[in-house]
C-alpha atoms as a PDB file:
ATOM      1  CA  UNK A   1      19.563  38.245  16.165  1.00  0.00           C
ATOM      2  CA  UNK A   2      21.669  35.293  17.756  1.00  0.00           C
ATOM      3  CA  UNK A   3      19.531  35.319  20.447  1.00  0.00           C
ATOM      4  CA  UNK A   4      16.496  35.302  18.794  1.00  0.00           C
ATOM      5  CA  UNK A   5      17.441  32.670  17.260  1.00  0.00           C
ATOM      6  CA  UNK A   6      18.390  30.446  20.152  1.00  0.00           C
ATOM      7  CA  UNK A   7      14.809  31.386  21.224  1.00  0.00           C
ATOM      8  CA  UNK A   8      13.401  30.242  17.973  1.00  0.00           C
ATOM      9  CA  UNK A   9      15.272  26.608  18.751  1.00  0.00           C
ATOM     10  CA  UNK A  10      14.277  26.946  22.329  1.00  0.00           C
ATOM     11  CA  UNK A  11      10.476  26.932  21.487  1.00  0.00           C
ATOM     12  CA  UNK A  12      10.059  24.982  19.056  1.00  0.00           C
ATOM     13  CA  UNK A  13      11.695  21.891  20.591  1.00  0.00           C
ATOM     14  CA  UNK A  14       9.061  21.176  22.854  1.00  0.00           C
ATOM     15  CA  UNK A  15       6.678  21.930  19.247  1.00  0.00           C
ATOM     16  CA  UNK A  16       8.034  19.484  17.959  1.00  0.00           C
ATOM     17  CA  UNK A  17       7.517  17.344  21.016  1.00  0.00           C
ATOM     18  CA  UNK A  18       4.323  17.761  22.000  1.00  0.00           C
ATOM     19  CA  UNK A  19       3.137  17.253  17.997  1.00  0.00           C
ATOM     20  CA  UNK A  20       4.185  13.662  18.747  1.00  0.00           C
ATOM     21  CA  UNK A  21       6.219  13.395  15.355  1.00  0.00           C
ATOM     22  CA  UNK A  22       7.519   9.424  14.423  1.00  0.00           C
ATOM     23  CA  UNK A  23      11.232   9.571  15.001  1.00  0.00           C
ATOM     24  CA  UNK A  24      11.425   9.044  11.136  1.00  0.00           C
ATOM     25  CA  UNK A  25       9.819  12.470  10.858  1.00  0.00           C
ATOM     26  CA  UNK A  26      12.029  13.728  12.965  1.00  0.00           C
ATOM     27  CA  UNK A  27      15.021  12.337  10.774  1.00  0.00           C
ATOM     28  CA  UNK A  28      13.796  14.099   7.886  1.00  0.00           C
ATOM     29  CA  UNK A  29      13.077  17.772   9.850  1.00  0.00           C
ATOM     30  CA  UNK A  30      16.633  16.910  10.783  1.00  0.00           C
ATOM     31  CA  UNK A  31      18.004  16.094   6.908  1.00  0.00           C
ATOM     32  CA  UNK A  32      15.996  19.611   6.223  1.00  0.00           C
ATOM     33  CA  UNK A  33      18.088  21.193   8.381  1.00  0.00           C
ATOM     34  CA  UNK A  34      21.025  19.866   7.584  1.00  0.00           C
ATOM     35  CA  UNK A  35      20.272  20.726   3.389  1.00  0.00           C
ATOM     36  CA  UNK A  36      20.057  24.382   4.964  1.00  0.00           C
ATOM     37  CA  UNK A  37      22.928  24.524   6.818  1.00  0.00           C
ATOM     38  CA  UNK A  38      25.270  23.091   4.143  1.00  0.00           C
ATOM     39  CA  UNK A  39      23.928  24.882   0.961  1.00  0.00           C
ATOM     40  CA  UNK A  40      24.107  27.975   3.301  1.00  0.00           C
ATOM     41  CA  UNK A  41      27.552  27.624   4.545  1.00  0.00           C
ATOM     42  CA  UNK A  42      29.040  26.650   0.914  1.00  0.00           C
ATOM     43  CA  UNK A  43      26.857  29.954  -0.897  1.00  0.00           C
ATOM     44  CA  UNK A  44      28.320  31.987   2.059  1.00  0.00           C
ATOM     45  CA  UNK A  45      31.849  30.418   1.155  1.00  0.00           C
ATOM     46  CA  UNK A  46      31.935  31.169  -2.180  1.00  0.00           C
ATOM     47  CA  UNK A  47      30.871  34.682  -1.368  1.00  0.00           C
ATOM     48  CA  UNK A  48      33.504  35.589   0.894  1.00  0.00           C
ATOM     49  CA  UNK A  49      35.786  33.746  -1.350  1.00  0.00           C
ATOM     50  CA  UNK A  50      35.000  36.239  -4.686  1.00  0.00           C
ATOM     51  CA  UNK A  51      35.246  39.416  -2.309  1.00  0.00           C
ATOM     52  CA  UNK A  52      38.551  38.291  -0.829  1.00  0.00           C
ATOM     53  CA  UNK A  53      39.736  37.680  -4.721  1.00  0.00           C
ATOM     54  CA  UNK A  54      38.248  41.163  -5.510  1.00  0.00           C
ATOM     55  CA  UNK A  55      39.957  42.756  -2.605  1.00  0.00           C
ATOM     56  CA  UNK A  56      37.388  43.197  -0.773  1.00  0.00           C
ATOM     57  CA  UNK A  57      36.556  42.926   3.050  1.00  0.00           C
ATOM     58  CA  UNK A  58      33.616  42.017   4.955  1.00  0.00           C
ATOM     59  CA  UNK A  59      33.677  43.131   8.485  1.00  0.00           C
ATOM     60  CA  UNK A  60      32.782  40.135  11.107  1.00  0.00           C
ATOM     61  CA  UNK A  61      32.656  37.555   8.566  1.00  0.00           C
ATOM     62  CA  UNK A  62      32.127  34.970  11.418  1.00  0.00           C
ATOM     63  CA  UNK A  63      29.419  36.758  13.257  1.00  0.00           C
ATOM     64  CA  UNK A  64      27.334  37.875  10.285  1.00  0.00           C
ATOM     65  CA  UNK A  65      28.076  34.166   8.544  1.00  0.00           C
ATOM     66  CA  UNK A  66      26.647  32.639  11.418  1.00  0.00           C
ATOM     67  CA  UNK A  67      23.551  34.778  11.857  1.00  0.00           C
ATOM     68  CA  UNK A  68      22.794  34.185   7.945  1.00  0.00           C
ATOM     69  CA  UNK A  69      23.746  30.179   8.491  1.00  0.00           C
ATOM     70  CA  UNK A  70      21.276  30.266  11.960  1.00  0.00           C
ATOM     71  CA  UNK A  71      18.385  31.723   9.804  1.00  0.00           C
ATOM     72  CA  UNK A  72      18.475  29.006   7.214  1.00  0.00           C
ATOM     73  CA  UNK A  73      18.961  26.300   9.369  1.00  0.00           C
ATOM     74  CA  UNK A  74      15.685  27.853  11.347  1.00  0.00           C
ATOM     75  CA  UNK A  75      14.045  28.199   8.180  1.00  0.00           C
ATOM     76  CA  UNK A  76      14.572  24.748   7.056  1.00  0.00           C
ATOM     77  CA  UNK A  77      13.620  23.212  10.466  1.00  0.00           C
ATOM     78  CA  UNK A  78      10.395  24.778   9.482  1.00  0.00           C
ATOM     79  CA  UNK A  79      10.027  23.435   5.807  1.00  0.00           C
ATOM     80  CA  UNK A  80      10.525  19.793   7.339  1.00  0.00           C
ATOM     81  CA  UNK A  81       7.369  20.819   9.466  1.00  0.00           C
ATOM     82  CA  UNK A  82       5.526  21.336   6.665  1.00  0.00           C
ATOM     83  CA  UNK A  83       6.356  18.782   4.458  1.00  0.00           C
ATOM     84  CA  UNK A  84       5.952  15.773   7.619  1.00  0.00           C
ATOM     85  CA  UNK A  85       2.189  17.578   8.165  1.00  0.00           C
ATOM     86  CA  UNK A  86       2.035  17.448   4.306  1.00  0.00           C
ATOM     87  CA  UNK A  87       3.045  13.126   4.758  1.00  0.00           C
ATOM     88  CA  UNK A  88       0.798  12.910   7.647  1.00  0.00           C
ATOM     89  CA  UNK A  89      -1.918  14.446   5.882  1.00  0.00           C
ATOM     90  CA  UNK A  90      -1.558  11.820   2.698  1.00  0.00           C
ATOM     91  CA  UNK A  91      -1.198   9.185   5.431  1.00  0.00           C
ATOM     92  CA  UNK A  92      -4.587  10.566   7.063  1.00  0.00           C
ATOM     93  CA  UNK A  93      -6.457  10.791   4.150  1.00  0.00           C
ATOM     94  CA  UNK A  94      -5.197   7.106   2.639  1.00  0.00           C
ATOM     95  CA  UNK A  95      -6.400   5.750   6.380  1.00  0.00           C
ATOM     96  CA  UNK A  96     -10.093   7.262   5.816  1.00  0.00           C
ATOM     97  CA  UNK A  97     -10.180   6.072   2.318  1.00  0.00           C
ATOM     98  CA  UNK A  98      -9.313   2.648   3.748  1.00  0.00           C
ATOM     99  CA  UNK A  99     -11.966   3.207   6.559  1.00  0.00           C
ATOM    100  CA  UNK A 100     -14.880   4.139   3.848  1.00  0.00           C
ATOM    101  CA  UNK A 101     -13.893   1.613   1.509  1.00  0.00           C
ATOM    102  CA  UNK A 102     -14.176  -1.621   4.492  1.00  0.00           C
ATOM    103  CA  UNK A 103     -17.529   0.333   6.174  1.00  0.00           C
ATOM    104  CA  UNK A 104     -19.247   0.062   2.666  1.00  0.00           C
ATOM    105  CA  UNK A 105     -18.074  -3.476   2.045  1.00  0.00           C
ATOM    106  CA  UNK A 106     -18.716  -4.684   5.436  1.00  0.00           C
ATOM    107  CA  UNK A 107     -22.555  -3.189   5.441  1.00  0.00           C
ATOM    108  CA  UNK A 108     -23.205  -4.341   1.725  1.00  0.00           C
ATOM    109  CA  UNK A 109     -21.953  -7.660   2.545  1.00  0.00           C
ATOM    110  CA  UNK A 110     -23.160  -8.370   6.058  1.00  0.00           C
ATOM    111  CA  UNK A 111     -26.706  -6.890   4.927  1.00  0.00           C
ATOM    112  CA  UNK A 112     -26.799  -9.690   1.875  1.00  0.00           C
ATOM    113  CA  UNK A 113     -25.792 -12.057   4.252  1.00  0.00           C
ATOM    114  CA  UNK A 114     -28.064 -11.502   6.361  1.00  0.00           C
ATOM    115  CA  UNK A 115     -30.891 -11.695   3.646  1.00  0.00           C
ATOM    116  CA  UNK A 116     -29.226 -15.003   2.156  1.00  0.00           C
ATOM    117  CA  UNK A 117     -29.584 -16.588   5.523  1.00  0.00           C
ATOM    118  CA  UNK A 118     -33.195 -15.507   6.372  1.00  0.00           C
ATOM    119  CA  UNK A 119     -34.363 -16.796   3.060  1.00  0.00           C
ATOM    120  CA  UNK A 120     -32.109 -20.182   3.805  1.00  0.00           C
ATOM    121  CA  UNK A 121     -33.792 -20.283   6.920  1.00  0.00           C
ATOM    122  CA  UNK A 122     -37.169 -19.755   5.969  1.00  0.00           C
ATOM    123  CA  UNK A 123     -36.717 -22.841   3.820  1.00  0.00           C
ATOM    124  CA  UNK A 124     -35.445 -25.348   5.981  1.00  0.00           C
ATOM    125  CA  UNK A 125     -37.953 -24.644   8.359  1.00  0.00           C
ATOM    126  CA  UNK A 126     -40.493 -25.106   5.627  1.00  0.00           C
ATOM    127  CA  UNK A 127     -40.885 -29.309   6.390  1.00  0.00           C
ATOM    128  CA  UNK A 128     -43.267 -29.781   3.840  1.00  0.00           C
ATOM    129  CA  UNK A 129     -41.063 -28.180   0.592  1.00  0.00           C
ATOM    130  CA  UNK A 130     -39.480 -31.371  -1.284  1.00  0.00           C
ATOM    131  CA  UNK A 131     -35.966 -30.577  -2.677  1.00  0.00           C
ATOM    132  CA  UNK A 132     -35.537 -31.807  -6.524  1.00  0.00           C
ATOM    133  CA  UNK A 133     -32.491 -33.523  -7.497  1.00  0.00           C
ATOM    134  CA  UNK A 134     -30.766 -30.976  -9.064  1.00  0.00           C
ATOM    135  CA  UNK A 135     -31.628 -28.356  -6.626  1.00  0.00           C
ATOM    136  CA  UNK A 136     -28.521 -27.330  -4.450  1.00  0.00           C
ATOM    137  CA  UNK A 137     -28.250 -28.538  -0.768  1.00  0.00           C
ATOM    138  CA  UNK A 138     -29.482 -25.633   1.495  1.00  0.00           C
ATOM    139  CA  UNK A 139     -26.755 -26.728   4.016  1.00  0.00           C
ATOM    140  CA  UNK A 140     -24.025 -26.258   1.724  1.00  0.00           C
ATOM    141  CA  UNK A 141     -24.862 -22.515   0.327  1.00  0.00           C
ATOM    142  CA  UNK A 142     -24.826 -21.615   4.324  1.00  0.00           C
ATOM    143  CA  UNK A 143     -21.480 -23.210   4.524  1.00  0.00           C
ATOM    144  CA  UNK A 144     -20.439 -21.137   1.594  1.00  0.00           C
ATOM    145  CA  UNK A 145     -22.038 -18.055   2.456  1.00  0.00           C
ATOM    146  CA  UNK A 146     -20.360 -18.502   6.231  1.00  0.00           C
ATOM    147  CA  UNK A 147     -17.049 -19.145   4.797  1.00  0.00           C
ATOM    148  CA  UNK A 148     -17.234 -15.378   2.725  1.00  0.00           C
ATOM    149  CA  UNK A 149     -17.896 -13.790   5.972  1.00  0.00           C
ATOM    150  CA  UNK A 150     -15.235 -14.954   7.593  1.00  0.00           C
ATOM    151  CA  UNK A 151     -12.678 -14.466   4.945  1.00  0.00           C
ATOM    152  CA  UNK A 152     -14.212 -10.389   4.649  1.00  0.00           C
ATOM    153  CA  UNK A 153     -13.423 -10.756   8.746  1.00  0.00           C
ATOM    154  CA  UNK A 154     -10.029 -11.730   7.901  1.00  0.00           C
ATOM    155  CA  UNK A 155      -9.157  -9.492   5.290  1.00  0.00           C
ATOM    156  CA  UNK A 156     -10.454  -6.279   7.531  1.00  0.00           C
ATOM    157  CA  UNK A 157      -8.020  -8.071  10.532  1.00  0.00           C
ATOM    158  CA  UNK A 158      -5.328  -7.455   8.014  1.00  0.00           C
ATOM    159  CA  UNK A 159      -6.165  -3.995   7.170  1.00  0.00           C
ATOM    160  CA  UNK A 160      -6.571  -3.163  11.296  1.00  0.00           C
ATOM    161  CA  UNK A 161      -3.539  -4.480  12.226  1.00  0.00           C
ATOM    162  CA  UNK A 162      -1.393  -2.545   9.224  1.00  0.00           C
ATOM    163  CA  UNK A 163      -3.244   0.942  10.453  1.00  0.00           C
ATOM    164  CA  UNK A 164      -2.405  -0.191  13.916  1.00  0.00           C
ATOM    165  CA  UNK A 165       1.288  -1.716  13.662  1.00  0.00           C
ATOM    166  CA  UNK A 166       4.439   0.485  11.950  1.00  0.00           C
ATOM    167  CA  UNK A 167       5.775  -1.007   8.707  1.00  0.00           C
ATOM    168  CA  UNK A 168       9.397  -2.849   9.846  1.00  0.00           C
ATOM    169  CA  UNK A 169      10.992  -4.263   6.313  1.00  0.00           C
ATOM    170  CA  UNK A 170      12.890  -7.538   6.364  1.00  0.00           C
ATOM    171  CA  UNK A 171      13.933  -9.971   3.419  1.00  0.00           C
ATOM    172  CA  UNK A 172      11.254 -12.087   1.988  1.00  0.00           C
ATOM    173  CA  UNK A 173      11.734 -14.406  -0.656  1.00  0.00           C
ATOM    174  CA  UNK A 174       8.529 -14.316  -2.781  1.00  0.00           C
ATOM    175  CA  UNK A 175       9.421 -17.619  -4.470  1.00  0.00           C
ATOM    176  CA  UNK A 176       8.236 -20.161  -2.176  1.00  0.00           C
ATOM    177  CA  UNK A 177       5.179 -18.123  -1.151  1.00  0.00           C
ATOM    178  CA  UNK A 178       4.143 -18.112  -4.817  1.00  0.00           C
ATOM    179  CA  UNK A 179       4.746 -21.472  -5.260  1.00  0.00           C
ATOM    180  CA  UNK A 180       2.892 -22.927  -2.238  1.00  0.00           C
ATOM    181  CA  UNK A 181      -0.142 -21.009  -2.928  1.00  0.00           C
ATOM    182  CA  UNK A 182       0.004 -22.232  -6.655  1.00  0.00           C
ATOM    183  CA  UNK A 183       0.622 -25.678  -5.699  1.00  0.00           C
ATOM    184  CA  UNK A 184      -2.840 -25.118  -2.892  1.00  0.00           C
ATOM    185  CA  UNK A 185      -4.674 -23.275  -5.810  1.00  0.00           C
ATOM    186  CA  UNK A 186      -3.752 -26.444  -8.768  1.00  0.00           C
ATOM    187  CA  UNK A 187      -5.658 -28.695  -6.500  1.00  0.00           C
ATOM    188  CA  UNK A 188      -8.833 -26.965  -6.078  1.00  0.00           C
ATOM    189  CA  UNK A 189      -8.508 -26.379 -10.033  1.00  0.00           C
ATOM    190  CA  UNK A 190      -6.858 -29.087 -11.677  1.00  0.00           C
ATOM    191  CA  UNK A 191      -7.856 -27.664 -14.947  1.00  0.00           C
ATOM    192  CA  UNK A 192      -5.638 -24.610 -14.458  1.00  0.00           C
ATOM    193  CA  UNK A 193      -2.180 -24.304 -16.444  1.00  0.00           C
ATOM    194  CA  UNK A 194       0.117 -22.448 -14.850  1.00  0.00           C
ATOM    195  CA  UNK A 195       3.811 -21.269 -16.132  1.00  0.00           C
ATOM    196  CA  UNK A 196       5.629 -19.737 -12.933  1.00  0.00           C
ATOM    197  CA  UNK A 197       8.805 -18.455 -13.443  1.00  0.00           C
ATOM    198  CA  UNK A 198       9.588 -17.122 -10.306  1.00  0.00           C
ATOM    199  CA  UNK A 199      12.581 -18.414  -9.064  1.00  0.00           C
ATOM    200  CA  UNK A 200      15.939 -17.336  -6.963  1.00  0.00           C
ATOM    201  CA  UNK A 201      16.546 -13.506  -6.806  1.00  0.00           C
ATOM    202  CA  UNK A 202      13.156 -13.207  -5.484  1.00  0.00           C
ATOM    203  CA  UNK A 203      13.771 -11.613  -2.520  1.00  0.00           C
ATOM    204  CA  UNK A 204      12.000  -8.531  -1.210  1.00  0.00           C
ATOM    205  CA  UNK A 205      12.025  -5.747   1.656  1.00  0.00           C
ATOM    206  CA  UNK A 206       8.628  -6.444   2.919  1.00  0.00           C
ATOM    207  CA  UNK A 207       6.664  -8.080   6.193  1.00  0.00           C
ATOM    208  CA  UNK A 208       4.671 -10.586   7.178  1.00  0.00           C
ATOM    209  CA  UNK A 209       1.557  -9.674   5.631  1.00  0.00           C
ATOM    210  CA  UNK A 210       2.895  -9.662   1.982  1.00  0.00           C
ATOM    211  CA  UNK A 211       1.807 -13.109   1.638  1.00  0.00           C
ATOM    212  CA  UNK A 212      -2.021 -12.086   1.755  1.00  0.00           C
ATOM    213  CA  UNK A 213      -1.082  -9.698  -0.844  1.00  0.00           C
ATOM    214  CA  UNK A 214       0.554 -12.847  -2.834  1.00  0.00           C
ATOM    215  CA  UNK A 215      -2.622 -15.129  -1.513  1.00  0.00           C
ATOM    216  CA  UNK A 216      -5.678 -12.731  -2.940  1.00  0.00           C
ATOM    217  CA  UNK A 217      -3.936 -11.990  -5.860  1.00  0.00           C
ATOM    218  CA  UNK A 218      -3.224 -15.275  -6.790  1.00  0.00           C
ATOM    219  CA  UNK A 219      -6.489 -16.306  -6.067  1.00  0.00           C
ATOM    220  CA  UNK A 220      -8.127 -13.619  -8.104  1.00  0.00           C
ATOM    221  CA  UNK A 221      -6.306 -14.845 -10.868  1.00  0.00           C
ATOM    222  CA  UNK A 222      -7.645 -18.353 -10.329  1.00  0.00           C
ATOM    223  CA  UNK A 223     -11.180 -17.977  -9.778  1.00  0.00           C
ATOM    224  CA  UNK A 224     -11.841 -15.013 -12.624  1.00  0.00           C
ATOM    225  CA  UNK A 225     -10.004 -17.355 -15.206  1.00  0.00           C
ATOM    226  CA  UNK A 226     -12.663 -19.656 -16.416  1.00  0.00           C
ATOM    227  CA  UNK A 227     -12.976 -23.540 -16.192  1.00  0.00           C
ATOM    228  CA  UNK A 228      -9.350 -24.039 -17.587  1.00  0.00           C
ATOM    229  CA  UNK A 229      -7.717 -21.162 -16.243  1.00  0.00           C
ATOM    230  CA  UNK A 230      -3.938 -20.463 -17.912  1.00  0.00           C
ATOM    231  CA  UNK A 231      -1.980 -18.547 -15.425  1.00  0.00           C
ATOM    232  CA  UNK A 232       1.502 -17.357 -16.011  1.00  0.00           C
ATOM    233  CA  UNK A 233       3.705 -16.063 -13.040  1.00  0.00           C
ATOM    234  CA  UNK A 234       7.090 -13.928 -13.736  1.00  0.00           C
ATOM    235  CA  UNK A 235       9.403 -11.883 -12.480  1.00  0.00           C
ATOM    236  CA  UNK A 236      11.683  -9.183 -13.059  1.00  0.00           C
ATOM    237  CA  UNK A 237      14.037  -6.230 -12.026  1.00  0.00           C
ATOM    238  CA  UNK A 238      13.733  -2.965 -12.508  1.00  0.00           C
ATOM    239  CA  UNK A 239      16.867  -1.157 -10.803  1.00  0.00           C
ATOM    240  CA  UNK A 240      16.234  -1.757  -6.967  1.00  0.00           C
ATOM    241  CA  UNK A 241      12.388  -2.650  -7.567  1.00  0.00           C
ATOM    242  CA  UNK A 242      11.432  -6.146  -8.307  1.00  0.00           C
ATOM    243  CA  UNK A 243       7.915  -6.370 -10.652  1.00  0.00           C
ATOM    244  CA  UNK A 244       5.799  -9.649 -10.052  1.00  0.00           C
ATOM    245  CA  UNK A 245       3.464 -10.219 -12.846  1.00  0.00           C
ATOM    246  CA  UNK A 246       0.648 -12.669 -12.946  1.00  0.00           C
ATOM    247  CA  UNK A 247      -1.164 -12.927 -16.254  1.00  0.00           C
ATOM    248  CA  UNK A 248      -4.552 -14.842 -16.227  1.00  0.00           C
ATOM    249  CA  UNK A 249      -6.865 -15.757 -19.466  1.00  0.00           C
ATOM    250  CA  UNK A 250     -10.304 -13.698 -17.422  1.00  0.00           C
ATOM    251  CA  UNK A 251     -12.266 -11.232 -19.340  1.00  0.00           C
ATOM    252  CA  UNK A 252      -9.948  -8.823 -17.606  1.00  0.00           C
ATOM    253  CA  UNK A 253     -11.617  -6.215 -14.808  1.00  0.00           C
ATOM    254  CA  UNK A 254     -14.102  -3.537 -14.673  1.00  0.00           C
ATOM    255  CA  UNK A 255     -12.893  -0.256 -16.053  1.00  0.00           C
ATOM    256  CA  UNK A 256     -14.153   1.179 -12.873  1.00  0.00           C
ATOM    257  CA  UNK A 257     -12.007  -1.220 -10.360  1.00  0.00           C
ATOM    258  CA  UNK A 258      -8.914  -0.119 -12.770  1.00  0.00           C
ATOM    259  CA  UNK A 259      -9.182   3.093 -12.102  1.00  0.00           C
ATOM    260  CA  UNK A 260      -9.920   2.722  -8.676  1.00  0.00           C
ATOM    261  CA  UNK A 261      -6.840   0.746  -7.711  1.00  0.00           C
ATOM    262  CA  UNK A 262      -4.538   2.375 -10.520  1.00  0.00           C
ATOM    263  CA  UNK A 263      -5.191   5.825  -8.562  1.00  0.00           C
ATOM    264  CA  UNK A 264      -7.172   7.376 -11.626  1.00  0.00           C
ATOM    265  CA  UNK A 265     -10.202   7.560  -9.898  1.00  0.00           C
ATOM    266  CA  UNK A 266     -11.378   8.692  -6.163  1.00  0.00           C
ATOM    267  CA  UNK A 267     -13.669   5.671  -4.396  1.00  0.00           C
ATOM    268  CA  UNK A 268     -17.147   7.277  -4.046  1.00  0.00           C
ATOM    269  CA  UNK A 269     -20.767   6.119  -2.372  1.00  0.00           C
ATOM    270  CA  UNK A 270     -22.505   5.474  -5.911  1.00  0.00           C
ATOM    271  CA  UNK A 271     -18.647   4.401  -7.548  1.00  0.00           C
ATOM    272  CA  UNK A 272     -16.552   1.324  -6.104  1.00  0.00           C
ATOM    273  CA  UNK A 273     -15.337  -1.796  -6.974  1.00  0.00           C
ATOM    274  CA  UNK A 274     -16.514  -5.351  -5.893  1.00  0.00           C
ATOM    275  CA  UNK A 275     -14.055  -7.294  -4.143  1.00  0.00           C
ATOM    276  CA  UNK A 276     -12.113  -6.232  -1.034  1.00  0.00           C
ATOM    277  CA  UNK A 277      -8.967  -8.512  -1.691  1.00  0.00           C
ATOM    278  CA  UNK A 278      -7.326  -6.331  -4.702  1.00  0.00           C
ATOM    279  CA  UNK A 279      -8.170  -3.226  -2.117  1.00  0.00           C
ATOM    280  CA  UNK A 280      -6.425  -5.587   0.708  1.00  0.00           C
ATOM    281  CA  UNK A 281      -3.387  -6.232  -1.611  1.00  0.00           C
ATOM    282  CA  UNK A 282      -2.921  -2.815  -2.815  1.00  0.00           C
ATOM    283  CA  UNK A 283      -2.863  -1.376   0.831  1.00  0.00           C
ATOM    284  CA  UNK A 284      -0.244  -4.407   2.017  1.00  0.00           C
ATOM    285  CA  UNK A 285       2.129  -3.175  -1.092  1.00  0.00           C
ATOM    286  CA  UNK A 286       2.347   0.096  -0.563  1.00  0.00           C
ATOM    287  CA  UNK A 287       2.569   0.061   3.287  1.00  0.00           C
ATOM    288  CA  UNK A 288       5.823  -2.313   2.626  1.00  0.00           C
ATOM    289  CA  UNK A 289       6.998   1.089   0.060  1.00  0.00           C
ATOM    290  CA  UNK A 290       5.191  -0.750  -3.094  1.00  0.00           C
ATOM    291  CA  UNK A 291       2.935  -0.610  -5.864  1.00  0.00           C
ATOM    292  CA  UNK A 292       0.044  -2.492  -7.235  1.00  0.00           C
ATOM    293  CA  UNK A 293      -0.961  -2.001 -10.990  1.00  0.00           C
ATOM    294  CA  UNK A 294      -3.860  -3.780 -12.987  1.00  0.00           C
ATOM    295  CA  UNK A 295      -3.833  -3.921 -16.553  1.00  0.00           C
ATOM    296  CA  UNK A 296      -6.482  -5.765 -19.237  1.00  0.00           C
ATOM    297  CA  UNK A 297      -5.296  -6.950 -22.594  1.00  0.00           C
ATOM    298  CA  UNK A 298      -6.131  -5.057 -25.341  1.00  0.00           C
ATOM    299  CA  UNK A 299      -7.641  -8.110 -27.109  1.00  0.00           C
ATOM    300  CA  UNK A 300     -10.119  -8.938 -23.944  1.00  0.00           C
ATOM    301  CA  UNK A 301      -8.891 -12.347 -23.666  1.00  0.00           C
ATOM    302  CA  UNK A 302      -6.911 -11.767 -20.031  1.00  0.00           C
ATOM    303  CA  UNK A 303      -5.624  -8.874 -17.653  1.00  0.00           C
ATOM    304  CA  UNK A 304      -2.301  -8.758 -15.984  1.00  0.00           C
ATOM    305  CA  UNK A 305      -1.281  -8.141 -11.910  1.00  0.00           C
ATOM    306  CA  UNK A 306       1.878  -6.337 -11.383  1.00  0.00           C
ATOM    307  CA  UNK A 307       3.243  -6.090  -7.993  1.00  0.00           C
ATOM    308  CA  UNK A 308       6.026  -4.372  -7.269  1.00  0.00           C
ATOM    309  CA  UNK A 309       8.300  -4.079  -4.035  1.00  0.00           C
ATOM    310  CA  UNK A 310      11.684  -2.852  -3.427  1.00  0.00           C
ATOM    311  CA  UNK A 311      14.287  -5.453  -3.800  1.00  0.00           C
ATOM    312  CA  UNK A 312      16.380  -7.013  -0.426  1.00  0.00           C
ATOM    313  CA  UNK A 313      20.113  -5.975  -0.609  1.00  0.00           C
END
């Protein structure tokens, strides 16, 4: 039995190399193992412990303790297999729902685009077509139309370089990323009112890319809000989690798009929402180990943004 079990070990090193398991994988085959060993070794205790109070005797305790110990630990080893295939299979099956969600976008859009400018085209080359006052300068709506494209091109950058890159958490202190965007936002809407409470204690275990998460969510709030948008920006604790709300005065979202990014619904061909940036912010969250939760009032009159991320030591 011993050396069967040294076999076991033997083989399934190399398993485990040649699987090409993250070395945080590995840590948590390892913490499997470890769970085995120890609740093994203290049952095993106790058990020779009542015999020996009984009077008992158990004949090569050591021998037939480590055999029993040996067979857990091997039996735990492969539990941590299967719950890191059962994490790489989530992680797998998040990365094609990201895939499916940016090839539909990027078609739709580049496909409307391409119709916008055709027809936009067409016109300007049409010399003898005189423009009305009030009609909108062709050269502007291409401007507009090329400055959509290239934010969709930036937002799928994002979402290529968090599949490509491993998450590494450092401090970030949300508080003067929120309030530079505000401050960037209040000029291209000086009607807005905005309350933002977000002050010191705002710091985060996150990367580089949260502040496109703070950027398009911020921006959402902005641009759904009306004329005179009233925006109000808090935050709070919630044991080692720190909740960023953003409340806006919108007609709140599309009961599809909340169920989409609340989880309660699976994205689908005929099913999806409009806008790639709550996708983009949702994606940036929970690669940094956070959450992203849309809510609408229950009056109609606004919707609410949580973000939450685990809080900096």
């Amino acid at each position: 039995m011993t050396l069967l079990l040294g076999l076991a070990f033997i083989v399934t090193g190399p398993i485990a190399y040649r699987a090409e398991v993250q070395s945080q994988h590995l840590l948590r085959i390892a913490g499997w193992n470890t769970l085995g060993v120890v609740a093994t070794t203290a049952v095993l205790a106790l058990v020779f412990t009542f015999q020996a109070a009984a009077g008992g005797r158990v004949s090569a305790p050591l021998l037939s303790g480590a055999i029993i110990v040996g067979v857990s630990a091997f039996a735990h080893v492969l539990i941590g297999f299967n719950d890191v295939r059962r994490i790489r299979a989530q992680t797998v099956a998040r990365q094609r729902q990201k895939a499916a969600v940016i090839n539909r976008f990027v078609r739709h859009d580049l496909k409307h685009a391409a119709q916008l400018l055709i027809g936009y085209g067409e016109h300007l080359s049409d010399t003898g077509t005189t423009h009305t006052a009030g009609e909108t300068d062709i050269g502007t709506r291409i401007i507009e139309l090329a400055d959509s494209l290239s934010s969709t091109q930036s937002q799928i950058a994002v979402v290529d370089e968090l599949l490509d890159s491993e998450s590494t958490l450092r401090p970030v202190d949300l508080a003067p990323l929120i309030q530079e965007r505000v401050a960037a936002l209040q000029e291209s809407h000086p009607a807005a009112t905005v309350e933002n409470d977000v002050g010191a204690g705002a710091t985060v275990l996150a990367g580089s890319h949260v502040e496109v998460a703070v950027r398009e969510l911020l921006e959402n709030a902005f641009v759904y809000s009306g004329e005179s948008p009233e925006i109000t920006i808090a935050s709070d604790r919630a044991g080692s989690t720190l909740e960023v709300t953003i409340d806006d005065s919108g007609d709140g979202f599309p009961e599809e798009e909340l169920s989409l990014i609340n989880d309660d619904a699976v994205e689908t061909q005929l099913e999806h929402s409009n806008g790639l940036g709550l996708w983009l912010s949702k994606w940036v969250l929970e690669t940094y180990d956070g959450a992203l939760r849309l809510q609408n009032d229950a009056d109609g009159q606004g919707s609410t943004v949580t973000m939450k991320l685990p809080l900096a030591a």
